[in-house]
Protein backbone atom coordinates (compact mmCIF):
# COMPACT_ATOMS: atom_id res chain seq x y z
CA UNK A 1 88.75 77.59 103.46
CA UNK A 2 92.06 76.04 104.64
CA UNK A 3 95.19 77.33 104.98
CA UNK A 4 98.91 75.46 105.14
CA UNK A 5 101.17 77.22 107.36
CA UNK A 6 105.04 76.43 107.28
CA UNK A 7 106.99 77.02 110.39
CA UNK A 8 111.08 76.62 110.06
CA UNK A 9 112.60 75.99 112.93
CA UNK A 10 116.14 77.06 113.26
CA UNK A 11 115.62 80.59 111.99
CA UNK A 12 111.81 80.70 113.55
CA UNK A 13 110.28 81.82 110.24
CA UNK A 14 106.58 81.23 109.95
CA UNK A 15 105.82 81.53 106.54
CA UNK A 16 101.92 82.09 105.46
CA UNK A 17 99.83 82.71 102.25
CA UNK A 18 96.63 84.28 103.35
CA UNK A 19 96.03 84.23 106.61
CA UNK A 20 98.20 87.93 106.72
CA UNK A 21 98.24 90.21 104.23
CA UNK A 22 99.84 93.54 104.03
CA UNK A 23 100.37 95.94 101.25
CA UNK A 24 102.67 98.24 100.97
CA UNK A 25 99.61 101.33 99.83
CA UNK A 26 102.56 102.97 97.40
CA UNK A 27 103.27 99.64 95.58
CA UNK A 28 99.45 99.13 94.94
CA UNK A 29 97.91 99.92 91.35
CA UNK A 30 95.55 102.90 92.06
CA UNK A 31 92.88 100.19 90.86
CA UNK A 32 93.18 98.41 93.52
CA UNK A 33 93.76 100.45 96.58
CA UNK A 34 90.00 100.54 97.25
CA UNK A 35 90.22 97.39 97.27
CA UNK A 36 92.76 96.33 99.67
CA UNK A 37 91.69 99.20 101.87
CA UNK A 38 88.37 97.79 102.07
CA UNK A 39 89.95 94.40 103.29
CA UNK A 40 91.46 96.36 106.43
CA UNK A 41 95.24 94.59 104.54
CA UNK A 42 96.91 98.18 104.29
CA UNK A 43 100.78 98.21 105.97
CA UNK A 44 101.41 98.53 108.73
CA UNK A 45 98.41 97.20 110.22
CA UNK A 46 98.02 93.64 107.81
CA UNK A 47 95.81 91.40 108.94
CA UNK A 48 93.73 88.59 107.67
CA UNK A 49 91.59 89.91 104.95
CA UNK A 50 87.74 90.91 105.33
CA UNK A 51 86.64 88.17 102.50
CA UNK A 52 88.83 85.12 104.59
CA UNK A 53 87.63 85.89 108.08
CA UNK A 54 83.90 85.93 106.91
CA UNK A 55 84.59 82.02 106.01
CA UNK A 56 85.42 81.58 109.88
CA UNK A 57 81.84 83.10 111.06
CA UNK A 58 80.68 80.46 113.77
CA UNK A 59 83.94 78.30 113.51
CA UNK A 60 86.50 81.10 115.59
CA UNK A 61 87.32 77.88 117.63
CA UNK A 62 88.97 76.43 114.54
CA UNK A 63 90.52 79.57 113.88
CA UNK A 64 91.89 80.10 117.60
CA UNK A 65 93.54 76.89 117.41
CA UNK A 66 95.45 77.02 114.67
CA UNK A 67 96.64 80.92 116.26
CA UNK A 68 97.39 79.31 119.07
CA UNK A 69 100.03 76.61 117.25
CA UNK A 70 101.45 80.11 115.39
CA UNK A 71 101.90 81.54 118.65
CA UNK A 72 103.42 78.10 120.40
CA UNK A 73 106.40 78.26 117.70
CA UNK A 74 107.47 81.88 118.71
CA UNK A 75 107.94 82.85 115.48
CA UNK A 76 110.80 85.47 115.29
CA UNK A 77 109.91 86.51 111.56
CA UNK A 78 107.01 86.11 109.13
CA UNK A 79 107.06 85.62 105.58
CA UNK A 80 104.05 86.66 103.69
CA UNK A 81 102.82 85.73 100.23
CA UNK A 82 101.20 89.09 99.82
CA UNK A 83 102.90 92.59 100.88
CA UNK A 84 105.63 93.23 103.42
CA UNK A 85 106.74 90.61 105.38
CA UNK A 86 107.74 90.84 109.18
CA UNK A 87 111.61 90.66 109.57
CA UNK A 88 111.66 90.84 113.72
CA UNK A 89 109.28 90.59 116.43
CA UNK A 90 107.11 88.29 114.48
CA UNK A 91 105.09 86.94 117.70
CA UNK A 92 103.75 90.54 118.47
CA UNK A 93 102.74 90.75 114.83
CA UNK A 94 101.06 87.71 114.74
CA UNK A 95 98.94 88.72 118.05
CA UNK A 96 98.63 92.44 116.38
CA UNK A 97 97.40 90.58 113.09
CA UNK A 98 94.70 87.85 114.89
CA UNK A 99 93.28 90.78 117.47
CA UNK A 100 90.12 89.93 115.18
CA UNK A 101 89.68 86.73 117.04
CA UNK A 102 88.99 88.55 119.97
């Protein structure tokens, strides 16, 4: 699995696909909600789904470093693909998000 990650720089917006996710439970169809409960993505604790962190089993390392990058930008926001994005204190959602690297 690879991610791209986009950082821009003069409003410190990281902006990320998959690597957060986090739905808004009321704006899911009731079909799903299983679903993205089961991949620990429920607002307001969004994280990196269950499925994509299983592709990082015995290659954390890779995963730490590219946190590490997220965390050297000081993101001040975070955009999200997939739920509700993170409109302030985006570095202490990005280390809330990632506590699953350990």
């Amino acid at each position: 699995m690879e991610e791209v990650v986009f950082f821009h720089r003069p409003s410190r917006t990281l902006i990320l696909t998959d690597l957060i996710e986090n739905f808004e439970l009321h704006k899911v169809p009731d079909s799903y909600k299983f679903l993205v409960r089961l991949g620990g993505i429920v607002d307001p604790d969004g994280k990196t789904p269950f499925d994509l962190r299983v592709t990082f089993l015995g290659r954390k390392d890779l995963a730490r470093q590219g946190f590490k990058q997220m965390l050297a930008w000081e993101p001040d926001k975070i955009i999200l693909a997939h739920g509700r994005w993170y409109d302030r204190n985006g570095l202490a959602e990005l280390r809330r998000a990632f506590r699953w690297l350990g």
